[in-house]
PDB file of N, CA and C in Angstrom:
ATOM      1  N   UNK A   1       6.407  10.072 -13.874  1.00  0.00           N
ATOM      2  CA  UNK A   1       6.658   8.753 -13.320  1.00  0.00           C
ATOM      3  C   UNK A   1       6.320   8.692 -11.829  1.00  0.00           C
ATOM      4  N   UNK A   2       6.567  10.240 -10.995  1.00  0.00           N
ATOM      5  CA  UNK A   2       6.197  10.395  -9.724  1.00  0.00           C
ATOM      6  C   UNK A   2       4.689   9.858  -9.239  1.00  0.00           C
ATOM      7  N   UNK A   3       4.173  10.062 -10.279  1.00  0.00           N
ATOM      8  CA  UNK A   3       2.270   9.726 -10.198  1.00  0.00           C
ATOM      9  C   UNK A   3       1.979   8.831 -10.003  1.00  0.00           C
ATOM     10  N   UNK A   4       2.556   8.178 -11.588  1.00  0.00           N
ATOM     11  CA  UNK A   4       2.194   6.771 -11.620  1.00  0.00           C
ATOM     12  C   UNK A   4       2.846   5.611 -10.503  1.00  0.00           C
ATOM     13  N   UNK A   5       3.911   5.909 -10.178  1.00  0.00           N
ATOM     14  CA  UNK A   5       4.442   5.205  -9.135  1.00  0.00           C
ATOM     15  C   UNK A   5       3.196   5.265  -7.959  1.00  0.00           C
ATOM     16  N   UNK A   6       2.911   6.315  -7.582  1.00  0.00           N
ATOM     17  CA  UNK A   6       2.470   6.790  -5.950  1.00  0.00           C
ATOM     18  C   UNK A   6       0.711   5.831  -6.737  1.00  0.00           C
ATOM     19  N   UNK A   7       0.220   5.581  -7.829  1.00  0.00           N
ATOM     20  CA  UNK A   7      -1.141   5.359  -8.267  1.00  0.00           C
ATOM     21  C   UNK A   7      -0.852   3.680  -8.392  1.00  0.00           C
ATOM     22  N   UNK A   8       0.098   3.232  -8.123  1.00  0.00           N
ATOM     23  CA  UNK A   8       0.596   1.904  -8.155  1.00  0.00           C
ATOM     24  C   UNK A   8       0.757   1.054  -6.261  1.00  0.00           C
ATOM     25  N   UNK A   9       1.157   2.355  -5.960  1.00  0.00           N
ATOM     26  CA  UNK A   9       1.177   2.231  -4.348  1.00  0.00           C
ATOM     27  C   UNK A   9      -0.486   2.074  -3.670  1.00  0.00           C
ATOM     28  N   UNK A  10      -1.442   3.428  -4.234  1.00  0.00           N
ATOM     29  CA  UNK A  10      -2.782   3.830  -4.214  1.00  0.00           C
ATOM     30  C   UNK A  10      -3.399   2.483  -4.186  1.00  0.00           C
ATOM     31  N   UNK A  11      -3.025   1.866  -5.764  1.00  0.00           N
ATOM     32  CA  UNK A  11      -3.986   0.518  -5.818  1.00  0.00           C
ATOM     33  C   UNK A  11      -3.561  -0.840  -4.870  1.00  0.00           C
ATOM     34  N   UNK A  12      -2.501  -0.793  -4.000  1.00  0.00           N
ATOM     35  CA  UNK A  12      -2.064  -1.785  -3.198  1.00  0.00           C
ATOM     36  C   UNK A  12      -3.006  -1.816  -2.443  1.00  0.00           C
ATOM     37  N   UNK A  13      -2.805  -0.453  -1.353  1.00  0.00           N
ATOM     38  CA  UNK A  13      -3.651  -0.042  -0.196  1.00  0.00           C
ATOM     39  C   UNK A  13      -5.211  -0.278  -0.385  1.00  0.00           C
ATOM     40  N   UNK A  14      -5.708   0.014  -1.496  1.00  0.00           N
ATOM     41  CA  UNK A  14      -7.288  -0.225  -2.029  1.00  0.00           C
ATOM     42  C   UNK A  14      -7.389  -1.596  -1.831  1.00  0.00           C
ATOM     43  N   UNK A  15      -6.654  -2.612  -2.188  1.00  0.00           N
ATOM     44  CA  UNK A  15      -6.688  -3.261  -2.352  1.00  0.00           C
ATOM     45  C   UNK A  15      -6.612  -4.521  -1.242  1.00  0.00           C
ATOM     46  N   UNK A  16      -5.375  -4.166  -0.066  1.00  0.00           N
ATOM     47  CA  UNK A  16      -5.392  -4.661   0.558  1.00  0.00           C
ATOM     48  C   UNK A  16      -6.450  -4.522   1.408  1.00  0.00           C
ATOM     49  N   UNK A  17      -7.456  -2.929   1.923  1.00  0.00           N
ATOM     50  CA  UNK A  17      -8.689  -2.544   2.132  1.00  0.00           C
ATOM     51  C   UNK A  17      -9.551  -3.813   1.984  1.00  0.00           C
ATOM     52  N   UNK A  18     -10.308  -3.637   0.264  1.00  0.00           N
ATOM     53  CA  UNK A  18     -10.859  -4.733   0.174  1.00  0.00           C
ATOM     54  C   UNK A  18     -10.918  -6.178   0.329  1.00  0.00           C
ATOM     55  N   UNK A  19      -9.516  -6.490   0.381  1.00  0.00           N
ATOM     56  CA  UNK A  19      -9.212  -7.862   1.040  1.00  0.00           C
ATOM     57  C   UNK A  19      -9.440  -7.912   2.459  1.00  0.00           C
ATOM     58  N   UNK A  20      -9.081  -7.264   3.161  1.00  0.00           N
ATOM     59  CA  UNK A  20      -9.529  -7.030   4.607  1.00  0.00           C
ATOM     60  C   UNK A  20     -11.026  -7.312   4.622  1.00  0.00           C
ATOM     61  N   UNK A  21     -11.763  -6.152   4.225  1.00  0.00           N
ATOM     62  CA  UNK A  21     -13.115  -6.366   4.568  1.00  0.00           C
ATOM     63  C   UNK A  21     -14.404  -8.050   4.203  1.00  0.00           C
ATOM     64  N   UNK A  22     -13.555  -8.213   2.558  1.00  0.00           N
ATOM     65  CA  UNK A  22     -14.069  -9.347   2.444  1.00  0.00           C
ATOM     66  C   UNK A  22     -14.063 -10.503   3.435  1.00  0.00           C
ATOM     67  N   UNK A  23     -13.067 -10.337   4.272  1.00  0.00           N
ATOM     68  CA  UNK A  23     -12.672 -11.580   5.033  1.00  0.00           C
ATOM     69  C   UNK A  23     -13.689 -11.146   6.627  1.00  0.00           C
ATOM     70  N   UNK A  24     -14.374 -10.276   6.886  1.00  0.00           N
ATOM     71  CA  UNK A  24     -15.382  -9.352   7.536  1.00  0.00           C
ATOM     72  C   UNK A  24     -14.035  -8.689   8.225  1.00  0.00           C
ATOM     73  N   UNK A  25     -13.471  -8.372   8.164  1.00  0.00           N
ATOM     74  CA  UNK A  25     -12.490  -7.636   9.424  1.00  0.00           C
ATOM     75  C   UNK A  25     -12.982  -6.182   8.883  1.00  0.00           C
ATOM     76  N   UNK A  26     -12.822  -5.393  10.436  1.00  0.00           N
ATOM     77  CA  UNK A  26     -12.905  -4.019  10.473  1.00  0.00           C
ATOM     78  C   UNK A  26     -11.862  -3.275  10.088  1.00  0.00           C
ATOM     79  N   UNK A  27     -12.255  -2.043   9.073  1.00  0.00           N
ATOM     80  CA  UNK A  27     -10.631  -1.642   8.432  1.00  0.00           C
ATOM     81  C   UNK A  27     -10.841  -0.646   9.695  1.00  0.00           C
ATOM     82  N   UNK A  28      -9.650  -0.044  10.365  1.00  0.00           N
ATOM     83  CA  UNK A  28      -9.104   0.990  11.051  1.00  0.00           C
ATOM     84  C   UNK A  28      -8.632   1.971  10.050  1.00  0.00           C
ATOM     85  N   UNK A  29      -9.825   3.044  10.218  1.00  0.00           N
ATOM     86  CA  UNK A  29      -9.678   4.169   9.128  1.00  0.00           C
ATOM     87  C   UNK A  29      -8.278   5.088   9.139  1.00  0.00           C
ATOM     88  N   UNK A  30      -7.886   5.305  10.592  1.00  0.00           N
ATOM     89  CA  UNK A  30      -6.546   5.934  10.833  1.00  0.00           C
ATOM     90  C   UNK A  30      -5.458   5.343   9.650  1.00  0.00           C
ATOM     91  N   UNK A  31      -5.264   3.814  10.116  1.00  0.00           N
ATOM     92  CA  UNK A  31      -4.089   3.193   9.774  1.00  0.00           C
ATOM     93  C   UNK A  31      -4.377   3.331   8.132  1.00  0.00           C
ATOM     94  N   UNK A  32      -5.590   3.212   7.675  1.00  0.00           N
ATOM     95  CA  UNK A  32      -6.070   2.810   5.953  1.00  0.00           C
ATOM     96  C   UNK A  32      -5.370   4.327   5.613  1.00  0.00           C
ATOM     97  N   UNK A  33      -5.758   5.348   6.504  1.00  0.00           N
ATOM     98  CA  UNK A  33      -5.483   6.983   5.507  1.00  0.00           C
ATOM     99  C   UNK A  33      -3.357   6.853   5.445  1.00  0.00           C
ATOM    100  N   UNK A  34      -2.971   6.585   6.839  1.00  0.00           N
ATOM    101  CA  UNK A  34      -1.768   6.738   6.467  1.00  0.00           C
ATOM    102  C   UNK A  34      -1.146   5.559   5.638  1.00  0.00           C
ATOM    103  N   UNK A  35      -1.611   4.555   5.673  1.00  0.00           N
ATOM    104  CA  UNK A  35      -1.185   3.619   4.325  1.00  0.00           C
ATOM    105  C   UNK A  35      -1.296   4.374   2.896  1.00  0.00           C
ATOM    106  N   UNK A  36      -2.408   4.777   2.935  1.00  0.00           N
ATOM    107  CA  UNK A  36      -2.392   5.431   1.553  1.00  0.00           C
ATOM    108  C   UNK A  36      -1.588   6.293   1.370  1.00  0.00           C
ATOM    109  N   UNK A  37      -1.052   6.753   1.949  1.00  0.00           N
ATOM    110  CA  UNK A  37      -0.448   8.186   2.152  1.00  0.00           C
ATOM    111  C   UNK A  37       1.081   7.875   2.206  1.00  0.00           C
ATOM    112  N   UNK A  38       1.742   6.865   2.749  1.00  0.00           N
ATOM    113  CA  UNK A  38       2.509   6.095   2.487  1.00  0.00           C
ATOM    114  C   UNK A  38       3.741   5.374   1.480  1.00  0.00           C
ATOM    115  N   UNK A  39       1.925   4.548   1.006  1.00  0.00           N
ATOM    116  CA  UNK A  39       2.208   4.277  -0.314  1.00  0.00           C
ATOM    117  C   UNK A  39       2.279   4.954  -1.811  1.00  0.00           C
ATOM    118  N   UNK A  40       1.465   5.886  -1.333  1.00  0.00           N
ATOM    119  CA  UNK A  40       2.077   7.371  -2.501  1.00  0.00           C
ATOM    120  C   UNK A  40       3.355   7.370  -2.182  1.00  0.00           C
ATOM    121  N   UNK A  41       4.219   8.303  -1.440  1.00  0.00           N
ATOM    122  CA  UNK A  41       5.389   8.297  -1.017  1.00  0.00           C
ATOM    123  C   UNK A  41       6.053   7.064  -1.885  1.00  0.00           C
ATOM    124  N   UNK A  42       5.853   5.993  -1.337  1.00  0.00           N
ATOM    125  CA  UNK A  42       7.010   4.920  -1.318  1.00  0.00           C
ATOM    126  C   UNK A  42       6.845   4.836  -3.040  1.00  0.00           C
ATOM    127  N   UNK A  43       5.492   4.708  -3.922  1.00  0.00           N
ATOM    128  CA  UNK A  43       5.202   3.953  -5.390  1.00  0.00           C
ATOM    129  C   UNK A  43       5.929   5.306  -6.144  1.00  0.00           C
ATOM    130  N   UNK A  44       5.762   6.731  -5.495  1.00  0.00           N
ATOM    131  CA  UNK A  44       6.354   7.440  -6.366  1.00  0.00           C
ATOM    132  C   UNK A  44       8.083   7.590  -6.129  1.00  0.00           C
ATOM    133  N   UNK A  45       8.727   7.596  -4.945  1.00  0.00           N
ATOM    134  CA  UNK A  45      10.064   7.402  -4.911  1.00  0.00           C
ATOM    135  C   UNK A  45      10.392   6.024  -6.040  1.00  0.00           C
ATOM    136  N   UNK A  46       9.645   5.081  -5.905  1.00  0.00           N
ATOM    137  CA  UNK A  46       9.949   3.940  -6.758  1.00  0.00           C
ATOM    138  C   UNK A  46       9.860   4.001  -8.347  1.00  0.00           C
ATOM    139  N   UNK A  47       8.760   4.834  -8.547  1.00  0.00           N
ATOM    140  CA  UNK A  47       8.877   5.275  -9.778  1.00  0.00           C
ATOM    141  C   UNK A  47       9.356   6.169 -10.040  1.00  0.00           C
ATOM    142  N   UNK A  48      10.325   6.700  -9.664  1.00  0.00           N
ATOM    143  CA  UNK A  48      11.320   7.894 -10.015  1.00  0.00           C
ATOM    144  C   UNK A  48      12.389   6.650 -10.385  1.00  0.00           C
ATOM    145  N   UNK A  49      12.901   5.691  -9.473  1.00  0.00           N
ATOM    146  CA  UNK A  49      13.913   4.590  -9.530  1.00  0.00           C
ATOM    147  C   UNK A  49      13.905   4.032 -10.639  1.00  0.00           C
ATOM    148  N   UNK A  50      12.611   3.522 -10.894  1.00  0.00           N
ATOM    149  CA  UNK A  50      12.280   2.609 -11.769  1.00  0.00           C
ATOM    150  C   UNK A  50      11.554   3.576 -13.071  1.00  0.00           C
ATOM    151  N   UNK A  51      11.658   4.038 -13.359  1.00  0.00           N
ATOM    152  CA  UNK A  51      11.146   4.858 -14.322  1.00  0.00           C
ATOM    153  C   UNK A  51      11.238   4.855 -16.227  1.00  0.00           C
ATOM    154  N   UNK A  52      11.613   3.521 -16.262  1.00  0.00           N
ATOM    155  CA  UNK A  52      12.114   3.874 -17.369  1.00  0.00           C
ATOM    156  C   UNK A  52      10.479   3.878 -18.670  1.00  0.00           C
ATOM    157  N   UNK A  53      10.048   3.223 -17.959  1.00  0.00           N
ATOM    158  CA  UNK A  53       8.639   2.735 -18.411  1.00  0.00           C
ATOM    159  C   UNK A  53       7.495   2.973 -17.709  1.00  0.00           C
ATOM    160  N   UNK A  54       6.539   3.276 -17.568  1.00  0.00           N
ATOM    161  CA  UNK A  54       5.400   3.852 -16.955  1.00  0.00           C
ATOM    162  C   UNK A  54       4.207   2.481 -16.334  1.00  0.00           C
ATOM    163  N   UNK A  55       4.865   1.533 -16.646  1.00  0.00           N
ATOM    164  CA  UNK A  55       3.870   0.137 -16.580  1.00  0.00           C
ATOM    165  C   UNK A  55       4.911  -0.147 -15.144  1.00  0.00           C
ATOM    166  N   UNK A  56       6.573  -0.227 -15.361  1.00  0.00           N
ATOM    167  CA  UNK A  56       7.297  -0.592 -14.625  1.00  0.00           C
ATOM    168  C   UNK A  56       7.511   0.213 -13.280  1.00  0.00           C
ATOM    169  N   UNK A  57       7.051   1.715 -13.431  1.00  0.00           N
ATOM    170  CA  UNK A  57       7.021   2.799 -12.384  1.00  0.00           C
ATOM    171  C   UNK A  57       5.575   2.226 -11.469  1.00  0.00           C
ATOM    172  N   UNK A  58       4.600   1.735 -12.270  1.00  0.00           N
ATOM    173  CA  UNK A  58       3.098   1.247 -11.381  1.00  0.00           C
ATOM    174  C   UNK A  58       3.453   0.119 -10.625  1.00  0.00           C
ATOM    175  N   UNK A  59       4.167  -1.173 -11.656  1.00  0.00           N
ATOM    176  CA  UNK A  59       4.335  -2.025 -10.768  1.00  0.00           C
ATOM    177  C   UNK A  59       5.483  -1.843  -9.863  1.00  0.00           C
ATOM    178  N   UNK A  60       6.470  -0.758  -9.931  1.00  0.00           N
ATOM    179  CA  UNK A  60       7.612  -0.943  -8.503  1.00  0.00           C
ATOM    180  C   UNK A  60       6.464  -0.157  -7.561  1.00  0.00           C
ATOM    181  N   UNK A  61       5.680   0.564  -7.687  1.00  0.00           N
ATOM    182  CA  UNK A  61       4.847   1.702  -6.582  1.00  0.00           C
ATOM    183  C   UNK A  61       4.258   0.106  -6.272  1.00  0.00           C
ATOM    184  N   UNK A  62       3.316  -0.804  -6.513  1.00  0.00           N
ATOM    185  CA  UNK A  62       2.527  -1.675  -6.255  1.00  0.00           C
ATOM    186  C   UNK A  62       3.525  -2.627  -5.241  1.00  0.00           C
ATOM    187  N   UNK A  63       4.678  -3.310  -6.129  1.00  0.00           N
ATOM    188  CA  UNK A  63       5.334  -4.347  -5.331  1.00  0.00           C
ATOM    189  C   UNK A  63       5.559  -3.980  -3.690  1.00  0.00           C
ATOM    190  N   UNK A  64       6.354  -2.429  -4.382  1.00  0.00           N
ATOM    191  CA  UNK A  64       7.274  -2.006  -2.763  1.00  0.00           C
ATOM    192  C   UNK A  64       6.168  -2.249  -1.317  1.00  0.00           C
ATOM    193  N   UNK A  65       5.051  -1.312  -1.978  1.00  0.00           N
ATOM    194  CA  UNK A  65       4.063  -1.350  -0.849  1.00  0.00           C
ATOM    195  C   UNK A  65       3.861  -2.161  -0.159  1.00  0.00           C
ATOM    196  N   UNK A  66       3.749  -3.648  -1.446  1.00  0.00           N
ATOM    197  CA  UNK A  66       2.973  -4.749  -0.763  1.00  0.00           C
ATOM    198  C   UNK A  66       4.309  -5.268   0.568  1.00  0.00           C
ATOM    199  N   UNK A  67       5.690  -4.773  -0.385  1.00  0.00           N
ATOM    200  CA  UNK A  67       6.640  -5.190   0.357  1.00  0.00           C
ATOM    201  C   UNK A  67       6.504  -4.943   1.647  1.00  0.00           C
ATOM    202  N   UNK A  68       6.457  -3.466   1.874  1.00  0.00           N
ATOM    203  CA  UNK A  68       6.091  -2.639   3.063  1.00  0.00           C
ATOM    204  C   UNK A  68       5.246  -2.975   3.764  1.00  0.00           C
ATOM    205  N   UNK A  69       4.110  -3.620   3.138  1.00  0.00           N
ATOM    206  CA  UNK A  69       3.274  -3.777   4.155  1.00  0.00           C
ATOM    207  C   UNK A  69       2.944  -5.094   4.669  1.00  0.00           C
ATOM    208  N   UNK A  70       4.032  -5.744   4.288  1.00  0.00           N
ATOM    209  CA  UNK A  70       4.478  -7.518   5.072  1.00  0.00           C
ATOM    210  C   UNK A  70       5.129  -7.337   6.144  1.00  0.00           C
ATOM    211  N   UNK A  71       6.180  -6.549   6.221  1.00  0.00           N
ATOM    212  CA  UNK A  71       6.890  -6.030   6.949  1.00  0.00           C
ATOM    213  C   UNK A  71       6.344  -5.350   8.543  1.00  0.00           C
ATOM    214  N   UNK A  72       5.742  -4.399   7.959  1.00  0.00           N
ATOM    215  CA  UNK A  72       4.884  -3.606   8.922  1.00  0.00           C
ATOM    216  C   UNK A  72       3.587  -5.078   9.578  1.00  0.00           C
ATOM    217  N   UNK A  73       2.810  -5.659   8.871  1.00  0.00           N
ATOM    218  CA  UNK A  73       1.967  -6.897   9.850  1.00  0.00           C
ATOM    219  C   UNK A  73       3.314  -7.744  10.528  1.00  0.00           C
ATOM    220  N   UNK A  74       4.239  -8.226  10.508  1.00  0.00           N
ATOM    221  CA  UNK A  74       4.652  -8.652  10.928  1.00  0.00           C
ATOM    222  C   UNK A  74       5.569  -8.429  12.250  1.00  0.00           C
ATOM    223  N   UNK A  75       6.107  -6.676  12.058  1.00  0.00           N
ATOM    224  CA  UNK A  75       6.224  -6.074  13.342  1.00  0.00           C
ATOM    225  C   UNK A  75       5.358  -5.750  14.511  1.00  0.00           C
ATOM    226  N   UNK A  76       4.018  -5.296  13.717  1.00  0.00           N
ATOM    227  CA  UNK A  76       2.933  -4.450  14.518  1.00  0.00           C
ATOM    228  C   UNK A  76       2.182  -5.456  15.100  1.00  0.00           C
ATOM    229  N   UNK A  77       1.531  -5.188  16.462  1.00  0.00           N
ATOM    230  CA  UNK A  77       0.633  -5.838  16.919  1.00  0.00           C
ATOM    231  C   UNK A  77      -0.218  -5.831  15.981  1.00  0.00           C
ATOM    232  N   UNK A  78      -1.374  -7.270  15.874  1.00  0.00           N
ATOM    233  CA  UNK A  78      -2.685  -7.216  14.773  1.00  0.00           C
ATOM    234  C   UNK A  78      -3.660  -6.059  15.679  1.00  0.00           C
ATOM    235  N   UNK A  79      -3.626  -6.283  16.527  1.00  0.00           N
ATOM    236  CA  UNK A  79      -4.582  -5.032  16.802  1.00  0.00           C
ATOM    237  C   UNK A  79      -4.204  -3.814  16.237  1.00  0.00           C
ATOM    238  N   UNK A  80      -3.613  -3.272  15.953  1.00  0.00           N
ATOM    239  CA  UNK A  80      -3.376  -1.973  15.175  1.00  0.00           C
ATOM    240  C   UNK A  80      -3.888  -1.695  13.864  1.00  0.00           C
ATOM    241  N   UNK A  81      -3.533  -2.957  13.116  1.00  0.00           N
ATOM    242  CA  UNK A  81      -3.713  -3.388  11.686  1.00  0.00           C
ATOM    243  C   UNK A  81      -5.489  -3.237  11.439  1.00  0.00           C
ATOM    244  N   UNK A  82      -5.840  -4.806  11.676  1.00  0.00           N
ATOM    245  CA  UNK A  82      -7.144  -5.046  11.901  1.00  0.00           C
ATOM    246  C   UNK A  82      -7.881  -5.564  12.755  1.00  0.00           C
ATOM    247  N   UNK A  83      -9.572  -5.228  13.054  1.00  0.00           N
ATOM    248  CA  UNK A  83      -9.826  -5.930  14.535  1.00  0.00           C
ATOM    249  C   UNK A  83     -11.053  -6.379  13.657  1.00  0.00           C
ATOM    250  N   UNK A  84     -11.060  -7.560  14.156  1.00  0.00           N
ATOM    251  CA  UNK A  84     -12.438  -8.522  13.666  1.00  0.00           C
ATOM    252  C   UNK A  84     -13.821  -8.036  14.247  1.00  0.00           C
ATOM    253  N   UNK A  85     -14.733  -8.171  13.714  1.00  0.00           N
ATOM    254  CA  UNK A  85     -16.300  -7.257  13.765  1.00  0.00           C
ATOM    255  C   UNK A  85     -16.657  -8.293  14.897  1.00  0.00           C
TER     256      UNK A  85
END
């Protein structure tokens, strides 16, 4: 459940990546590696929580992240996050 959680977190970060870039913004490779890295952490603690089901361990790794990472744009300067090309 540890996996799948942290592979639920994985696809947030990918994800939010590609949303970034589509919009042209520059991803900041630093911040992208420890997001990922992160969101392993956080999707697999969550899927240990949530574990009863392996669909439900992906989506708590997915939600939390996204949770996490509303949180975090909203503290952090945008320059940290992303800087426009």
């Amino acid at each position: 459940m540890i996996l799948v959680g942290a592979l639920g977190g994985f696809v947030r970060a990918l994800y939010g990546l590609f949303k970034a870039v589509s919009r042209g913004e520059e991803a900041n490779l630093f911040y992208f590696s420890i997001t990922i890295i992160i969101s392993a952490v956080i999707g697999g603690l969550l899927g240990i929580v949530f574990g009863t089901d392996y669909k439900i361990a992906a989506l708590a790794g997915y939600v939390g992240t996204d949770i996490l990472e509303n949180i975090f744009k909203s503290t952090l300067p945008s320059s940290i996050v992303f800087k426009k090309k």
